[in-house]
Protein backbone atom coordinates (compact mmCIF):
# COMPACT_ATOMS: atom_id res chain seq x y z
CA UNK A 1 332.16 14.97 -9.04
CA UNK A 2 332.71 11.06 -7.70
CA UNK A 3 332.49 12.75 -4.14
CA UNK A 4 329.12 14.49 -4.73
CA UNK A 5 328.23 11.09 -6.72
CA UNK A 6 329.09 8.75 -3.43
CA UNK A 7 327.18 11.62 -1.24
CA UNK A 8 323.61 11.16 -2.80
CA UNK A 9 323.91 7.64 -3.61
CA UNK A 10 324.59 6.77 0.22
CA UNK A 11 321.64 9.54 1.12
CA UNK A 12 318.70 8.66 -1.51
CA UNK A 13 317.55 4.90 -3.17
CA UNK A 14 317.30 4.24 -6.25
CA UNK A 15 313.83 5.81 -7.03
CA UNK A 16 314.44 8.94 -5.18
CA UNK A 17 314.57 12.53 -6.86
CA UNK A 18 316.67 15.16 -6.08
CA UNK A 19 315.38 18.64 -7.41
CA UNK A 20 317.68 22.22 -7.40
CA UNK A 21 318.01 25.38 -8.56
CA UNK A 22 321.27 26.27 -10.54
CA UNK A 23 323.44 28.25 -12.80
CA UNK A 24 322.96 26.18 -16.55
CA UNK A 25 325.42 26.99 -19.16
CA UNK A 26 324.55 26.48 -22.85
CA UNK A 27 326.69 27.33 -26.31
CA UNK A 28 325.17 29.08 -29.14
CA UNK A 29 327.96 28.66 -31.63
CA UNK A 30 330.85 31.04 -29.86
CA UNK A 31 328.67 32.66 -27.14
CA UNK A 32 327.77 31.58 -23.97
CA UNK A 33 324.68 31.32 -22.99
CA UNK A 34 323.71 31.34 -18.76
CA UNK A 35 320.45 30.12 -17.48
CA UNK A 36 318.85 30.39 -13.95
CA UNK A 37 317.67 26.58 -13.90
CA UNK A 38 315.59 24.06 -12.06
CA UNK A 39 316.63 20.76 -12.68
CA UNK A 40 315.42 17.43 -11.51
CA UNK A 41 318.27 14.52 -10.70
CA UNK A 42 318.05 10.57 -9.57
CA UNK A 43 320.11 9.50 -6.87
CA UNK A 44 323.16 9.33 -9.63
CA UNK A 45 323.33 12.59 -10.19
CA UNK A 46 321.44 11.58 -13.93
CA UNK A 47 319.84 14.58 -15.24
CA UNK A 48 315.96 13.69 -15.40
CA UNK A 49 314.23 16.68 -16.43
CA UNK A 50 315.79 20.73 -16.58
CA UNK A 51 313.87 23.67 -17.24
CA UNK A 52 315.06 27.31 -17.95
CA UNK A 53 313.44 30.40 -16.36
CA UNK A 54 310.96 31.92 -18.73
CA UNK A 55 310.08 35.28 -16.78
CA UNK A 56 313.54 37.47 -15.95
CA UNK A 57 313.81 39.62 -13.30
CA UNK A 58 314.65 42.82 -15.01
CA UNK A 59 317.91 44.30 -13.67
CA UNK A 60 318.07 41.87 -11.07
CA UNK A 61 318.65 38.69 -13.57
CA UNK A 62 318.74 40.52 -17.02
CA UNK A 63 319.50 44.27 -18.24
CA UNK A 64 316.59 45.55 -20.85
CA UNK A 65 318.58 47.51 -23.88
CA UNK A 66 321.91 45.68 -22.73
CA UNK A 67 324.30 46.91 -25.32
CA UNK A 68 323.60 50.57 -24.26
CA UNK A 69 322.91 50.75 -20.51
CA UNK A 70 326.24 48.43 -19.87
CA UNK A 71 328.04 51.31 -21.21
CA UNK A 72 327.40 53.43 -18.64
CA UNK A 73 327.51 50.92 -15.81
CA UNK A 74 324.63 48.79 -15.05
CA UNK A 75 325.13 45.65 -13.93
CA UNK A 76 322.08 42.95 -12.83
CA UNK A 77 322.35 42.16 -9.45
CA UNK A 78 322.54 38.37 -9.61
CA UNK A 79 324.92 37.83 -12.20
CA UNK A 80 328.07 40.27 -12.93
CA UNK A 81 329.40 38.97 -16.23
CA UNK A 82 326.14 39.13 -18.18
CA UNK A 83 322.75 39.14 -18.48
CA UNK A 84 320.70 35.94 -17.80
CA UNK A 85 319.29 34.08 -21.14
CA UNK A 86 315.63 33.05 -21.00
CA UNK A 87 314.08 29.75 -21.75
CA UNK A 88 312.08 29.37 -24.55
CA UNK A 89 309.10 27.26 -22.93
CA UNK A 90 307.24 26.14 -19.74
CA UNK A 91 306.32 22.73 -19.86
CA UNK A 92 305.34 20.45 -16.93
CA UNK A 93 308.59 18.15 -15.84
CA UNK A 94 307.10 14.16 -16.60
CA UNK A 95 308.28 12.21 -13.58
CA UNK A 96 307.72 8.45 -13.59
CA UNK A 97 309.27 5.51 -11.73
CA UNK A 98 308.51 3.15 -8.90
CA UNK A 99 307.18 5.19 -6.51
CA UNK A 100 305.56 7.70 -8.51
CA UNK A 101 304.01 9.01 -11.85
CA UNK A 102 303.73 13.12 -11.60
CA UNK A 103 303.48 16.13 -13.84
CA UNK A 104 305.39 18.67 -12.06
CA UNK A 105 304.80 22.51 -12.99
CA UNK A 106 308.72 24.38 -12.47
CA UNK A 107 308.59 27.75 -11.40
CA UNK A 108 311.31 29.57 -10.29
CA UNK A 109 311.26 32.70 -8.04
CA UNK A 110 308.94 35.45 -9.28
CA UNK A 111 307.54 33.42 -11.90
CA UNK A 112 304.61 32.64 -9.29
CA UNK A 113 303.09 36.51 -9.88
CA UNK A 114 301.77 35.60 -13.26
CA UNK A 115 298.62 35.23 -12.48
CA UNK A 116 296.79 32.86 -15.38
CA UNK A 117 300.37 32.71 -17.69
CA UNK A 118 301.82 30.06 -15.76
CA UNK A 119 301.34 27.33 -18.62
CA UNK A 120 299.76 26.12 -21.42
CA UNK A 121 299.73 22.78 -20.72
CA UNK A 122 297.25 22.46 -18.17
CA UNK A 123 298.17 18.78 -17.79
CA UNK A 124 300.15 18.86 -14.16
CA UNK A 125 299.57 17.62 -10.83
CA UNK A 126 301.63 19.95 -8.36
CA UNK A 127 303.46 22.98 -9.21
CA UNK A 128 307.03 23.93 -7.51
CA UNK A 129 307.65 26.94 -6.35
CA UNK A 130 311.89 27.96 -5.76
CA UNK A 131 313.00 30.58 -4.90
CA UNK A 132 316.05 32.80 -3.46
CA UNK A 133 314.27 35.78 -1.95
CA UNK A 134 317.65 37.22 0.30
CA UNK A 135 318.25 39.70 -2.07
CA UNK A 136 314.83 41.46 -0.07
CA UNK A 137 316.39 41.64 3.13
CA UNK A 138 314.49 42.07 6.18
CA UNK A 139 311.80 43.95 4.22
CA UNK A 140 308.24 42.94 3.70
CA UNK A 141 309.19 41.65 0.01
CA UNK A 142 309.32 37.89 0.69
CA UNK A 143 305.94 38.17 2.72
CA UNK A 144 304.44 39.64 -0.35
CA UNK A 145 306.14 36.62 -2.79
CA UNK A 146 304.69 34.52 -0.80
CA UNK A 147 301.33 35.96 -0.60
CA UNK A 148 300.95 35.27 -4.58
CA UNK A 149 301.96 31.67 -3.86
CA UNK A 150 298.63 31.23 -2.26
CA UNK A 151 296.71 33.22 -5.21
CA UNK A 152 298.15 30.86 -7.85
CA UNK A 153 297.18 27.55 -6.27
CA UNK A 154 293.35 29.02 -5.42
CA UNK A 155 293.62 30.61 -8.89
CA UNK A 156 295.54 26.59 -10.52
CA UNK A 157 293.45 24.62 -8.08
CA UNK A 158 296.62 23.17 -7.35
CA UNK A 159 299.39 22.18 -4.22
CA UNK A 160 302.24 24.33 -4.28
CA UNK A 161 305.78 23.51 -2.95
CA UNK A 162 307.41 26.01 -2.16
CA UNK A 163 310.98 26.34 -1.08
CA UNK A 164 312.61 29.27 -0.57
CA UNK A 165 316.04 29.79 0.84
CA UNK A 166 315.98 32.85 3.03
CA UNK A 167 312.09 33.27 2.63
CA UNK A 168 308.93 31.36 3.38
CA UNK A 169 308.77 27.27 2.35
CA UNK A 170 305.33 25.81 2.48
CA UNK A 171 302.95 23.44 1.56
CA UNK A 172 299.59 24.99 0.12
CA UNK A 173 296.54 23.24 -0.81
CA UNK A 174 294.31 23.69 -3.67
CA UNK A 175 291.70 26.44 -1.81
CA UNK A 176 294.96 28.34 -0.67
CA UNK A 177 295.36 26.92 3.25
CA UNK A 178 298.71 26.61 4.57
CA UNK A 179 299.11 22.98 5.37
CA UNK A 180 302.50 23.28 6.76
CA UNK A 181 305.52 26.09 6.80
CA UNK A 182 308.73 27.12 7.58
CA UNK A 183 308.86 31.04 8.65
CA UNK A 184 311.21 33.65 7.44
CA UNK A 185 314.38 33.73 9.21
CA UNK A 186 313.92 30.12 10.45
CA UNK A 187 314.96 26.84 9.39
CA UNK A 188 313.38 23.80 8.69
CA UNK A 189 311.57 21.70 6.06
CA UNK A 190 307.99 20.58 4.76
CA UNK A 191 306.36 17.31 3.95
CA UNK A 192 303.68 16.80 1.49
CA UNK A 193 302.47 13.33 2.79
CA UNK A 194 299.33 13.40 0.99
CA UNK A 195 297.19 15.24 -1.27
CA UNK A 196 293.36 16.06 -2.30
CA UNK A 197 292.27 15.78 -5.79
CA UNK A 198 290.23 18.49 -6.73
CA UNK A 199 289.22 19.76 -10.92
CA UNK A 200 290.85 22.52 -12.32
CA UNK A 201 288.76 25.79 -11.74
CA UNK A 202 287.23 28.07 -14.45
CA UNK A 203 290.10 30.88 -13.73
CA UNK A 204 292.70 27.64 -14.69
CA UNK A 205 290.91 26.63 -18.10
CA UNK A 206 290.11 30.29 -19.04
CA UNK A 207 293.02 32.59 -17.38
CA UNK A 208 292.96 36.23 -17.91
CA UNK A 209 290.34 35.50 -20.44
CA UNK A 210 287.86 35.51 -18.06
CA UNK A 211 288.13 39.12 -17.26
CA UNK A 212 287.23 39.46 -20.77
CA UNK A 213 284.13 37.79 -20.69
CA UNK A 214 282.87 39.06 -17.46
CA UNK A 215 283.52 42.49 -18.98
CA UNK A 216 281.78 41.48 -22.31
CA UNK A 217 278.47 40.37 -20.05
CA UNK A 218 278.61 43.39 -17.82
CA UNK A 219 278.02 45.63 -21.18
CA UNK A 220 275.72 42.91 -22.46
CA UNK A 221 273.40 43.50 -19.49
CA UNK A 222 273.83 47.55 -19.21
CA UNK A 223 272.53 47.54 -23.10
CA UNK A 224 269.81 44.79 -21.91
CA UNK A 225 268.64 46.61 -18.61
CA UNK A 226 268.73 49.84 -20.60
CA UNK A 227 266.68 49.01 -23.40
CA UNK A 228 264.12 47.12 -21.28
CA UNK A 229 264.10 50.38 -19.05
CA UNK A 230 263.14 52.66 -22.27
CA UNK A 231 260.54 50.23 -23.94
């Protein structure tokens, strides 16, 4: 661990942050419990701020009805000795010091397809996006992840990070342009340098709720149009 130490100390100052996706392990009295993580680490290695994946990817990170179907052989993709445990909560990651003062929205891999359940606490600044998308291949898969990337900061109102090994990395503004990118199958890296503030939209405040009321005024104004049609 001292060699990793001495590595980011002589790479990153003293207000730098260091954020990565890993494997967490957690005890629950005699069981082990393994989380798909992003954490968030100063230039000591200190742990700053962790968060667990929420949303499993069935069979790939969990198995639904595990007891059962593990008798008869399936196994998730991403993990052979058991399923994946999910985290309890989403909650922004608070990041203050020197240089900056951010609420940072973690979401990890296919977490970015929920469109309007990607927190409760509104109360974030950028949201970041990893995500390992090999497991696709060369198959239209991490075009398609990516394409919802650019749904949830129109839908947020938001810059999204995204960094994806084996996939698509990007910056995306707020009204879903593509400020800077690093293609599939290439290498590279992106810069957010600087960033528009803009309010959080309707879609943001309301979510999926707002299907709800647009579907409550369409029948308000069939019963209004209808009744002012038969008077």
């Amino acid at each position: 661990m001292s060699v990793y130490k001495g590595l980011f100390l002589s790479h990153f100052g003293d207000d730098d942050l260091i954020i990565m996706g890993l494997n967490n392990l957690e005890r629950d009295g005699d069981i082990n419990l393994f989380f798909n993580s992003m954490a968030v680490f100063n230039n000591k290695l200190e742990l700053i701020e962790n968060y667990n994946k929420v949303n499993l990817v069935p069979f790939g990170e969990f198995i639904p009805f595990e007891n059962i179907l593990s008798l008869i052989g399936f196994k998730t993709i991403t993990n052979d000795y058991q399923s994946f445990s999910n985290g309890n909560t989403r909650t922004p990651f608070k990041i203050k010091n020197d240089k900056v003062d951010l609420n940072l929205l973690p979401l990890i891999c296919y977490e970015i397809i929920y469109s309007g359940k990607l927190s409760k606490d509104k109360n974030f600044d950028y949201i970041i996006n990893i995500s390992e998308d090999g497991w696709f291949g060369n198959s239209i898969g991490p075009m398609q992840h990516f394409a919802h990337s650019i749904f949830r900061s129109i839908e947020s109102g938001k810059y999204i990070v995204r960094s994806a090994n084996n996939g698509i990395s990007a910056v995306i503004n707020p009204i879903g342009i593509i400020e800077q990118k690093v293609e599939f199958g290439s290498t590279g890296y992106v810069e957010l340098l600087g960033a528009k503030s803009i309010k959080s939209t309707p879609f943001m405040l309301l979510g999926n709720k707002i299907f709800l009321i647009l579907i409550l005024l369409y029948i308000f104004l069939i019963f209004s149009f209808n009744k002012l049609t038969n008077e």
